[in-house]
PDB file of N, CA and C in Angstrom:
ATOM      1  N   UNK A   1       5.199   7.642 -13.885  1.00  0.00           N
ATOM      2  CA  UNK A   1       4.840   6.817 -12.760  1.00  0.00           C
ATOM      3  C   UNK A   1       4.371   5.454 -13.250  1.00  0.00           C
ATOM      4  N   UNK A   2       4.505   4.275 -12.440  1.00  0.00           N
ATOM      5  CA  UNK A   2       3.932   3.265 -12.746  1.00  0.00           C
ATOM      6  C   UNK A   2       2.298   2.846 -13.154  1.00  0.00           C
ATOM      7  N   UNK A   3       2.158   1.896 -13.319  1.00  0.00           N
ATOM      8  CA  UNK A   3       0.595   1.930 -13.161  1.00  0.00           C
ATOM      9  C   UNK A   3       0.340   1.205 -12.069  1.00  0.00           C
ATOM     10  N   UNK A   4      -1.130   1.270 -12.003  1.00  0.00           N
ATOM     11  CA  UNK A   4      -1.523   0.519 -10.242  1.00  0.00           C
ATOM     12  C   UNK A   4      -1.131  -1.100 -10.638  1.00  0.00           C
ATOM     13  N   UNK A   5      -1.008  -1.515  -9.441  1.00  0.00           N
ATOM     14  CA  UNK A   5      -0.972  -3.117  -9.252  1.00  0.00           C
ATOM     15  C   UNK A   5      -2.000  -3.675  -8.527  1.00  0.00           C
ATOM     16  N   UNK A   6      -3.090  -4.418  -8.528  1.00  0.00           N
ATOM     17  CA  UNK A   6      -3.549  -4.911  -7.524  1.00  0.00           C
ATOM     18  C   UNK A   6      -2.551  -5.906  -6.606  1.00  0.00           C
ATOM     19  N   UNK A   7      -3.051  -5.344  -5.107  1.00  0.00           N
ATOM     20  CA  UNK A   7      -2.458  -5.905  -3.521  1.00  0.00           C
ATOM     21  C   UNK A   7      -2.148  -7.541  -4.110  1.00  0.00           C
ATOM     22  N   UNK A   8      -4.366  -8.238  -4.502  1.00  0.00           N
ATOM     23  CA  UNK A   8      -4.400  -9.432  -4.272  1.00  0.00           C
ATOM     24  C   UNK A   8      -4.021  -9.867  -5.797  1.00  0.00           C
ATOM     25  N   UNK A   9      -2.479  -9.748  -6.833  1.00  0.00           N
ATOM     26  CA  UNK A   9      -2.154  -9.856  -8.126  1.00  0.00           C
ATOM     27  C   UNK A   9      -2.602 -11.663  -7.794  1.00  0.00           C
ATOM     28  N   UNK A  10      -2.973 -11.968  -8.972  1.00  0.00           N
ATOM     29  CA  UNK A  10      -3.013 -13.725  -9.057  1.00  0.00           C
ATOM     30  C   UNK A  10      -1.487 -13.889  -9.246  1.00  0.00           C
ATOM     31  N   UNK A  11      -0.589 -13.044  -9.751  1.00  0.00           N
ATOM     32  CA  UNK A  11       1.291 -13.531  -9.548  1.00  0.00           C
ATOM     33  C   UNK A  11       1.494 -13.590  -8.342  1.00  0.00           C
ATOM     34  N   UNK A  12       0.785 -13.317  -7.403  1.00  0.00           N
ATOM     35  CA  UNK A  12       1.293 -13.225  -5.949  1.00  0.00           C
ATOM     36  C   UNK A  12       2.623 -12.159  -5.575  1.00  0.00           C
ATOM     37  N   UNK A  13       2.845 -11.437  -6.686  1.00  0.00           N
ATOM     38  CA  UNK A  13       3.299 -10.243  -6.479  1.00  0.00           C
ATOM     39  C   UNK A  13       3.054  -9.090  -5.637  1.00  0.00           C
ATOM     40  N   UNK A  14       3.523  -8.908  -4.488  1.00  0.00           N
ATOM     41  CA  UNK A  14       3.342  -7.733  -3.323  1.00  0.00           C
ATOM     42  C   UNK A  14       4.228  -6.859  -3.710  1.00  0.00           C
ATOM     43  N   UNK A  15       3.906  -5.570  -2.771  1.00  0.00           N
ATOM     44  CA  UNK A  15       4.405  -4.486  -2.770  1.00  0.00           C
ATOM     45  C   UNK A  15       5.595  -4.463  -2.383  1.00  0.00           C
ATOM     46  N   UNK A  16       6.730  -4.530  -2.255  1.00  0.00           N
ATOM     47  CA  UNK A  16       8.128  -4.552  -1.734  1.00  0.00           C
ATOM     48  C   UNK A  16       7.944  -4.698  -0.234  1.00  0.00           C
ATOM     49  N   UNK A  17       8.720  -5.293   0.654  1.00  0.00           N
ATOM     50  CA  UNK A  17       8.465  -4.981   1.930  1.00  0.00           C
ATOM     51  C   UNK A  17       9.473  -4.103   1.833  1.00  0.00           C
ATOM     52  N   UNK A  18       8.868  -3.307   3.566  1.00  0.00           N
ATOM     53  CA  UNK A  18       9.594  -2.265   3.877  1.00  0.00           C
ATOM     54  C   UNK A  18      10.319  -1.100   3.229  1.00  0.00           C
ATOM     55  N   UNK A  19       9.662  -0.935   1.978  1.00  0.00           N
ATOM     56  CA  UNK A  19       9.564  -0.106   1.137  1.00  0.00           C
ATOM     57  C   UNK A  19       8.533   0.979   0.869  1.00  0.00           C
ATOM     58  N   UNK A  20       8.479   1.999   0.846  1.00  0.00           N
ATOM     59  CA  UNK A  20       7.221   3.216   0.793  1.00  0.00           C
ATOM     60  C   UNK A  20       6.881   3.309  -0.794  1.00  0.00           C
ATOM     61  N   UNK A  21       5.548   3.088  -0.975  1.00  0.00           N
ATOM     62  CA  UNK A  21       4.875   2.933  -1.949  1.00  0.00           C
ATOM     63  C   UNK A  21       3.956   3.706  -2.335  1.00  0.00           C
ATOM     64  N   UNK A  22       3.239   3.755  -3.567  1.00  0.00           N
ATOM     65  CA  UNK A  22       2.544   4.667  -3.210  1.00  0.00           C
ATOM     66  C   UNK A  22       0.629   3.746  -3.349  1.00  0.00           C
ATOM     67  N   UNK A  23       0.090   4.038  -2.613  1.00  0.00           N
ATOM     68  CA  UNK A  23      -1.044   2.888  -2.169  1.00  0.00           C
ATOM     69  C   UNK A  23      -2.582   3.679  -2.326  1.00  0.00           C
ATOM     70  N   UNK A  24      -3.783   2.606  -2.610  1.00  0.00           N
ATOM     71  CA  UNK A  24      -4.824   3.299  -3.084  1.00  0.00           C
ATOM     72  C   UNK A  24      -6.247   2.493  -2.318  1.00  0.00           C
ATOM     73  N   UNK A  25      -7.169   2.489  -2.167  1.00  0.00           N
ATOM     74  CA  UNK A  25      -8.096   1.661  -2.490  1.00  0.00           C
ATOM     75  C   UNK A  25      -9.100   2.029  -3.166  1.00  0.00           C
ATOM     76  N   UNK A  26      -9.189   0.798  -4.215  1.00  0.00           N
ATOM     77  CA  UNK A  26     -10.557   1.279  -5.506  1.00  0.00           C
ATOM     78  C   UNK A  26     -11.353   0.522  -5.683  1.00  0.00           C
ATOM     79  N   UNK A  27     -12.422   0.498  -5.109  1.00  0.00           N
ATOM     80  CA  UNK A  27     -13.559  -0.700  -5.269  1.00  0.00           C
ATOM     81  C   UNK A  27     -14.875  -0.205  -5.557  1.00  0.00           C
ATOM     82  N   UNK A  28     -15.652  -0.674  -5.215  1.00  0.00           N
ATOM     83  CA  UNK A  28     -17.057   0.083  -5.429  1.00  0.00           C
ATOM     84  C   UNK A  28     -17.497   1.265  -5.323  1.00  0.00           C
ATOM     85  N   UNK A  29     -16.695   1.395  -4.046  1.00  0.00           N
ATOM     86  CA  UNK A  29     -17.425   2.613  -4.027  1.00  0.00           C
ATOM     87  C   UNK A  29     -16.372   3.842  -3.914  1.00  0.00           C
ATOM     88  N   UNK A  30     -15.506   3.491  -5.019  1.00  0.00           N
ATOM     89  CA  UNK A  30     -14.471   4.540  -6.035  1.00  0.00           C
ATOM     90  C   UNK A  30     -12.924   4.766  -5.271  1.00  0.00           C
ATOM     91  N   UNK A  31     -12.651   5.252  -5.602  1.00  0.00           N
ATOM     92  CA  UNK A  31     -11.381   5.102  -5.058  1.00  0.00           C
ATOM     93  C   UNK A  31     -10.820   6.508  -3.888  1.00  0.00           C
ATOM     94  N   UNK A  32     -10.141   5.833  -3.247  1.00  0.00           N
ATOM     95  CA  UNK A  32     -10.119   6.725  -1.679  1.00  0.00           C
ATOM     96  C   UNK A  32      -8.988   6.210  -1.376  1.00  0.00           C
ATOM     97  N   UNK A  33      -8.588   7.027  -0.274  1.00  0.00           N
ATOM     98  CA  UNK A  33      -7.139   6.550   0.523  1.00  0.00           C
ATOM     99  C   UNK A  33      -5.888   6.487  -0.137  1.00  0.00           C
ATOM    100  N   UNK A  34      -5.717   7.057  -0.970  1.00  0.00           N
ATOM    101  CA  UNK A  34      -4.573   7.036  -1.866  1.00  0.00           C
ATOM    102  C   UNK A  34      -3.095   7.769  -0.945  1.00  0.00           C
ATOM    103  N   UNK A  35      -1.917   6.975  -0.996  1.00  0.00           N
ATOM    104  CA  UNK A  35      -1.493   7.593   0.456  1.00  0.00           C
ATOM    105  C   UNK A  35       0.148   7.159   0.266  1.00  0.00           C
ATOM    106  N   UNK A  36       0.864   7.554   0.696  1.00  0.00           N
ATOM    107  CA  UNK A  36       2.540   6.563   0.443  1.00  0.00           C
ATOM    108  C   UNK A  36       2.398   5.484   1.976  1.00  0.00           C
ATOM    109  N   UNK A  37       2.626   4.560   2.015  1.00  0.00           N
ATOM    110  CA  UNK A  37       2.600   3.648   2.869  1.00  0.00           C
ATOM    111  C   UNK A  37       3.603   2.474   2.737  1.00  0.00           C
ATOM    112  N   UNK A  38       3.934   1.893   3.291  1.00  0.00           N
ATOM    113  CA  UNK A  38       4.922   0.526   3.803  1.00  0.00           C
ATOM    114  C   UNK A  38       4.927  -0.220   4.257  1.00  0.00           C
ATOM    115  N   UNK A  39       4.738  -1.694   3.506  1.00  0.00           N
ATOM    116  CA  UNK A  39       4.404  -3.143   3.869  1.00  0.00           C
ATOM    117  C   UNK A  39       5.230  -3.359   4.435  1.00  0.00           C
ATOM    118  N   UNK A  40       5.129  -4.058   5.559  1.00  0.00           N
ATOM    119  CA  UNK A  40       6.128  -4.895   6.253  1.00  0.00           C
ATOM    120  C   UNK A  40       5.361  -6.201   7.065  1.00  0.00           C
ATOM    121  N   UNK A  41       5.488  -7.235   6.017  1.00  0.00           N
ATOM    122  CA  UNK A  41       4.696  -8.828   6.517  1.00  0.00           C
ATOM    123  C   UNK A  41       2.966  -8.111   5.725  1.00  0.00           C
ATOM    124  N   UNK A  42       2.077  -8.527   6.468  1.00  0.00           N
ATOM    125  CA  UNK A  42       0.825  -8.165   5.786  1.00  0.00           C
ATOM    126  C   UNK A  42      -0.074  -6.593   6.461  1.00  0.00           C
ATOM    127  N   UNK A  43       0.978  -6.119   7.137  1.00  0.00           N
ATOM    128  CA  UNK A  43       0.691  -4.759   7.940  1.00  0.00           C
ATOM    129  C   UNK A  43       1.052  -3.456   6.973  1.00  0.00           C
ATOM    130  N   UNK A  44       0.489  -2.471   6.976  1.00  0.00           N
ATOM    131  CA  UNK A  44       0.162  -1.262   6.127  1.00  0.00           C
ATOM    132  C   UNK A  44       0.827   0.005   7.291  1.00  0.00           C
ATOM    133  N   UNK A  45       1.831   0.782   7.085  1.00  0.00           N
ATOM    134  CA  UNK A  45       2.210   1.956   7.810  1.00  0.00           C
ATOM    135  C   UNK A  45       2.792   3.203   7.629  1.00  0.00           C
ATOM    136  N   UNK A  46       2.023   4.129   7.673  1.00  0.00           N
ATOM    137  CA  UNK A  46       2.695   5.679   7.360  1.00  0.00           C
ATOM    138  C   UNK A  46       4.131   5.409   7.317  1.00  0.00           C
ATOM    139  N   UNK A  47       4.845   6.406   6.749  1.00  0.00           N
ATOM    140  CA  UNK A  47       6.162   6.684   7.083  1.00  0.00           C
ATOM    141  C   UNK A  47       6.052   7.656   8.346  1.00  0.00           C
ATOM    142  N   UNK A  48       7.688   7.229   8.739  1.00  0.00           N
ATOM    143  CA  UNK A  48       7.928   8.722   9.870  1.00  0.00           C
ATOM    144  C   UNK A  48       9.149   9.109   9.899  1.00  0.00           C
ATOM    145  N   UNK A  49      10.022   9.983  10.903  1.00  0.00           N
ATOM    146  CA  UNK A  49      11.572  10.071  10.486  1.00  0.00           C
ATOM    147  C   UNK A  49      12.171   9.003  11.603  1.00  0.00           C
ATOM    148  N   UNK A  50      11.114   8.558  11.959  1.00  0.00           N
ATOM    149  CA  UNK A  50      11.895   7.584  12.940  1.00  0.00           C
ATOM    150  C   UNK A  50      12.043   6.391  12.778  1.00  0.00           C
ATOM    151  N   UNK A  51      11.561   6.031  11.283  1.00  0.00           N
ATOM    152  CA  UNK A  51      11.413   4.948  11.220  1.00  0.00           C
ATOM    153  C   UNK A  51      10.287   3.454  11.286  1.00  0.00           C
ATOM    154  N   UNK A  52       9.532   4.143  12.726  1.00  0.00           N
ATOM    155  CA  UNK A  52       8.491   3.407  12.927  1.00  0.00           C
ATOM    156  C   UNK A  52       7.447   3.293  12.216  1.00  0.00           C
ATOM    157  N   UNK A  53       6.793   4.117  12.092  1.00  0.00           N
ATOM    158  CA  UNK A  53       5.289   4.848  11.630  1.00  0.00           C
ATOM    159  C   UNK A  53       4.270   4.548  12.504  1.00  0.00           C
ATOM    160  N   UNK A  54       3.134   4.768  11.581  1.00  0.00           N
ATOM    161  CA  UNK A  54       1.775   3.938  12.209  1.00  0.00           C
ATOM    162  C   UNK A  54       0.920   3.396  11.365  1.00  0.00           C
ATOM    163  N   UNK A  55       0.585   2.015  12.353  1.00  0.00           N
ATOM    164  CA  UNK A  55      -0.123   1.271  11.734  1.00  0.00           C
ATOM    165  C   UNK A  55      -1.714   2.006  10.619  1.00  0.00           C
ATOM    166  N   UNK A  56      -1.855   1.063   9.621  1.00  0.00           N
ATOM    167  CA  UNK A  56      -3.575   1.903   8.967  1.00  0.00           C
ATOM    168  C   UNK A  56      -4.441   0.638   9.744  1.00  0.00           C
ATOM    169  N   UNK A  57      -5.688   1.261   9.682  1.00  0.00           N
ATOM    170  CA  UNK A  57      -6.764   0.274   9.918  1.00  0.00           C
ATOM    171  C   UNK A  57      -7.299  -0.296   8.828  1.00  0.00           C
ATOM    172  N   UNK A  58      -6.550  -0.516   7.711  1.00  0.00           N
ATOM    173  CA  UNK A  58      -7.469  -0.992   6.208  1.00  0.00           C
ATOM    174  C   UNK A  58      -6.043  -1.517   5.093  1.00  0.00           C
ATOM    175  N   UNK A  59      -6.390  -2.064   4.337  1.00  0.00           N
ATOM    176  CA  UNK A  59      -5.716  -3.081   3.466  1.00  0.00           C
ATOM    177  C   UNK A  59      -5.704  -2.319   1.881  1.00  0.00           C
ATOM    178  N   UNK A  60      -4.845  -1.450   1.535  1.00  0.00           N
ATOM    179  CA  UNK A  60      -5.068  -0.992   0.227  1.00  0.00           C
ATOM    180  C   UNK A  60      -5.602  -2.285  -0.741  1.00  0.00           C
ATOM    181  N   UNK A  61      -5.970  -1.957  -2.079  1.00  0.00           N
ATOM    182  CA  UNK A  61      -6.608  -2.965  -2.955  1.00  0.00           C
ATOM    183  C   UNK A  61      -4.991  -2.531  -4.266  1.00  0.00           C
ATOM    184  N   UNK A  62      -4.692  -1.526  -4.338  1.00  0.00           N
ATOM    185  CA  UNK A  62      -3.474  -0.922  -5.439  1.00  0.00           C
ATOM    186  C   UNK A  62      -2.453  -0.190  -4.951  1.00  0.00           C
ATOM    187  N   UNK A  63      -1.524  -0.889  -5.441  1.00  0.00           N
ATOM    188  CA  UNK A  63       0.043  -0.059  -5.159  1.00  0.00           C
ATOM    189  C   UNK A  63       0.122   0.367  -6.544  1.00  0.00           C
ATOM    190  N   UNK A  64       1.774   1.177  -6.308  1.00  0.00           N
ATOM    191  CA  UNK A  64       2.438   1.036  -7.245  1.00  0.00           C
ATOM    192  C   UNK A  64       3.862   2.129  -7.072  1.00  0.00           C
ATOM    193  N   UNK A  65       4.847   1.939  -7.394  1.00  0.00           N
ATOM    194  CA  UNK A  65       6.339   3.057  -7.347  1.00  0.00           C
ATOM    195  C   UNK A  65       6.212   4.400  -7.451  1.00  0.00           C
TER     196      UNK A  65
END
């Protein structure tokens, strides 16, 4: 597997859009939410078989393939 990426890279490197990733957040207070999810513009969303998903209420801090 890859290693994590931070979201905010100073390359300005993002997560693929519209691509399912696999996503984390690790900050202070340790890491949680680790989840497959899919950028599309600056929005965060489950997969589904339909295509759509649903929106998250939170901004991973790490991706990665």
């Amino acid at each position: 597997m890859d290693t994590w990426k931070p979201i905010a890279d100073a390359s300005g490197y993002l997560a693929p859009d519209k691509e399912e990733v696999w996503t984390k957040i690790d900050d202070d207070h340790g890491e949680r939410n680790v989840a497959k999810l899919t950028r599309r513009g600056n929005l965060w969303f489950t997969d589904t078989n339909d295509g759509v998903g649903v929106y998250v209420y939170y901004t991973p801090t790490h991706w990665r393939r």
